[in-house]
Protein backbone atom coordinates (compact mmCIF):
# COMPACT_ATOMS: atom_id res chain seq x y z
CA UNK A 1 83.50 90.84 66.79
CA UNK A 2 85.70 89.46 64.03
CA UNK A 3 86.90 92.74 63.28
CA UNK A 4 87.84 93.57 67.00
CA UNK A 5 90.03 89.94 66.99
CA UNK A 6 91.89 90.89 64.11
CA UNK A 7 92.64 94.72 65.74
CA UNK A 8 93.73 92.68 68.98
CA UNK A 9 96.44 90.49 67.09
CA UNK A 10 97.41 93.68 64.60
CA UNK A 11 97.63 95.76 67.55
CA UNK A 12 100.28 93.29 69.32
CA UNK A 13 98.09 91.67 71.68
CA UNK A 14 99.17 87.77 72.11
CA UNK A 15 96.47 85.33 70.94
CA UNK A 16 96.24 82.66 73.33
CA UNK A 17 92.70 81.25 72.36
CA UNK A 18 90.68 81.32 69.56
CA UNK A 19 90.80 83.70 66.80
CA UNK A 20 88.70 85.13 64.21
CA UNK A 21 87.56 82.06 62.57
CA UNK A 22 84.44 79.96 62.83
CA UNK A 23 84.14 77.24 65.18
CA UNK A 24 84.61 73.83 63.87
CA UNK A 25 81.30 72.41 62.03
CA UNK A 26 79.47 75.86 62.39
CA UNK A 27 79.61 76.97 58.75
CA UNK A 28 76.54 78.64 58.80
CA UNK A 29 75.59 81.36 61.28
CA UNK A 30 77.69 84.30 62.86
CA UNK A 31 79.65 82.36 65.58
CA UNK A 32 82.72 83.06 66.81
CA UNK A 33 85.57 80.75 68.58
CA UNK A 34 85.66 82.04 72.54
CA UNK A 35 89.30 84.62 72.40
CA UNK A 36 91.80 85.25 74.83
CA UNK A 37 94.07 87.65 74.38
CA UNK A 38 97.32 88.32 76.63
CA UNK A 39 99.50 91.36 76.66
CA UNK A 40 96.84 93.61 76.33
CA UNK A 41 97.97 97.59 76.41
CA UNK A 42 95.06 99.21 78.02
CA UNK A 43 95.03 101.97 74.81
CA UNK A 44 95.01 98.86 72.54
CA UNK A 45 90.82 98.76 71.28
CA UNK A 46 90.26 95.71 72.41
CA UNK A 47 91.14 96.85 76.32
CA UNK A 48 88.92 100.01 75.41
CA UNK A 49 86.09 99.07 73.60
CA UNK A 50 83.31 96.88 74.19
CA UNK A 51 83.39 93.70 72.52
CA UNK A 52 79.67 91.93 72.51
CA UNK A 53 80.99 88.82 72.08
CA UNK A 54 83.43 85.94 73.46
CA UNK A 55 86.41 88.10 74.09
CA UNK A 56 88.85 87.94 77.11
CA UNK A 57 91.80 90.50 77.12
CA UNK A 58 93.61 89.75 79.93
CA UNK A 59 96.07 92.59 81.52
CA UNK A 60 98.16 92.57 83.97
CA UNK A 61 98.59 95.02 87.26
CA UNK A 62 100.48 95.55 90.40
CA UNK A 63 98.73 96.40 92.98
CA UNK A 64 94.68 97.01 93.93
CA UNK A 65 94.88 100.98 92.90
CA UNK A 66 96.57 99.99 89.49
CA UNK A 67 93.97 97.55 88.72
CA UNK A 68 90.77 100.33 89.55
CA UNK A 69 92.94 102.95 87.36
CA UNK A 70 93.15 100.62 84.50
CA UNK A 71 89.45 99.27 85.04
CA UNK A 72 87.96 102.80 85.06
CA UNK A 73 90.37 104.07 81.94
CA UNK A 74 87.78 103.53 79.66
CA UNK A 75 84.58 105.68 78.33
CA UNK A 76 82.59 102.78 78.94
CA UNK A 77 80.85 101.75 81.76
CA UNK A 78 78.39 98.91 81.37
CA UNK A 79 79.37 96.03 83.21
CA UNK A 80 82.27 93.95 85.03
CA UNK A 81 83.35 91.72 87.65
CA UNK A 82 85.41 90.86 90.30
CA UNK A 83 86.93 88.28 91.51
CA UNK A 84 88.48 87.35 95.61
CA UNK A 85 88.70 84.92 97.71
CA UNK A 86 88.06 87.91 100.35
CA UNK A 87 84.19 88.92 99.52
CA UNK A 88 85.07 92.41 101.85
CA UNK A 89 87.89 93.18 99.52
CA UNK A 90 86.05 92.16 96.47
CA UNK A 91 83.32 94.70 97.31
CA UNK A 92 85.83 97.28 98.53
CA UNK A 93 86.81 97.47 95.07
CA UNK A 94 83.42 96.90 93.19
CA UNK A 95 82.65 100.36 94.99
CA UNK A 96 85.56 101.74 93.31
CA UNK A 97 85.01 100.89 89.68
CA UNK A 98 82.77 103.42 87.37
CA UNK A 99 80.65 101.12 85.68
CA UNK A 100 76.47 100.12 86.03
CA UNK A 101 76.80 96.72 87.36
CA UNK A 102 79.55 94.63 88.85
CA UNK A 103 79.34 90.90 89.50
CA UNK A 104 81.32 89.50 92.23
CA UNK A 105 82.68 86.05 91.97
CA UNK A 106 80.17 85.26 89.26
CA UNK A 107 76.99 86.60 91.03
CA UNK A 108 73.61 85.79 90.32
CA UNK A 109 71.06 87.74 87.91
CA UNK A 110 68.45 89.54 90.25
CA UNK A 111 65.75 91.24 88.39
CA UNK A 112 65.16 93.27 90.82
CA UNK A 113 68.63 95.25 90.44
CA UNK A 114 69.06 97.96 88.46
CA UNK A 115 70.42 97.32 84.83
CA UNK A 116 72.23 100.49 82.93
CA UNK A 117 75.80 101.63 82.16
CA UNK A 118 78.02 104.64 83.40
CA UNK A 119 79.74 106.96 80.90
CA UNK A 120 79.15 106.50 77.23
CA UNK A 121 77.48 102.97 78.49
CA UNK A 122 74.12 104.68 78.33
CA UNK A 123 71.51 106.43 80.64
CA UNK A 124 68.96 105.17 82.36
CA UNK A 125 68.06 101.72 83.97
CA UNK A 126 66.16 98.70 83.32
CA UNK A 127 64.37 96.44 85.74
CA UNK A 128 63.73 97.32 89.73
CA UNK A 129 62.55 100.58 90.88
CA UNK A 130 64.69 102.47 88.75
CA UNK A 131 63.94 100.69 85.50
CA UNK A 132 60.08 101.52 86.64
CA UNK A 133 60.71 105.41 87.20
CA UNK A 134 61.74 105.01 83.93
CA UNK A 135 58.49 105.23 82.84
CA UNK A 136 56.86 108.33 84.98
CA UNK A 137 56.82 111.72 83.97
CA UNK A 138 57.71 114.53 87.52
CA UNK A 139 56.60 117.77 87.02
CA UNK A 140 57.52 120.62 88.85
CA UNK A 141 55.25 123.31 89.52
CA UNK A 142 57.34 126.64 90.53
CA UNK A 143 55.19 129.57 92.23
């Protein structure tokens, strides 16, 4: 995680929070301070990479298609969110990004949903049905 922080500022991203040293008093452990970065390029790694770890790069858009382009511009696909004070527009575009699970306006863990990633995010699913077909073997018998 470090190592992506220091790629964000040497790439030209602004730091706005954080950075890549420990928090204050926690000498001993691997924490790092929550990031923000601001004027993220969506080719810079830290827009197309994913970070586990306290990271915000924030970029801007200007319109609803731009922000689905630059959302989906990525070979990753785990996870994301969105955010609207209009829940039918926040789903309209939750159904348009290409990623495994969306959360919209911070929503709740459900164990019963389907867990996995899109793209280079990984195959398969964990948890619900899915995660449980997970575990059968189909075979086809062809006559």
């Amino acid at each position: 995680v470090v190592g992506y922080i220091q790629k964000g500022i040497a790439e030209g991203a602004t730091l706005v929070a954080g950075g890549a040293e420990k928090p204050e008093g926690l000498d001993k452990g691997y924490f790092v301070r929550p990031t923000v970065f601001a004027n993220v390029d969506n080719q810079m790694t830290i827009a197309q990479e994913e970070i586990f770890g306290p990271v915000l790069s924030i970029i801007a858009y200007q319109d609803e298609d731009d922000a689905v382009r630059i959302a989906n511009d990525t070979v990753y696909g785990l996870s994301g969110g969105v955010w609207s004070g209009d829940p039918a527009r926040a789903q309209r575009v939750a159904r348009r990004l290409r990623t495994g699970q969306i959360e919209i306006n911070g929503g709740k863990f459900n164990p019963l949903a389907p867990f996995g990633g899109y793209k280079q995010s990984g195959n398969g699913r964990e948890l619900g049905k899915y995660g449980l077909e997970e575990f059968l073997e189909v075979k086809a018998l062809l006559l």
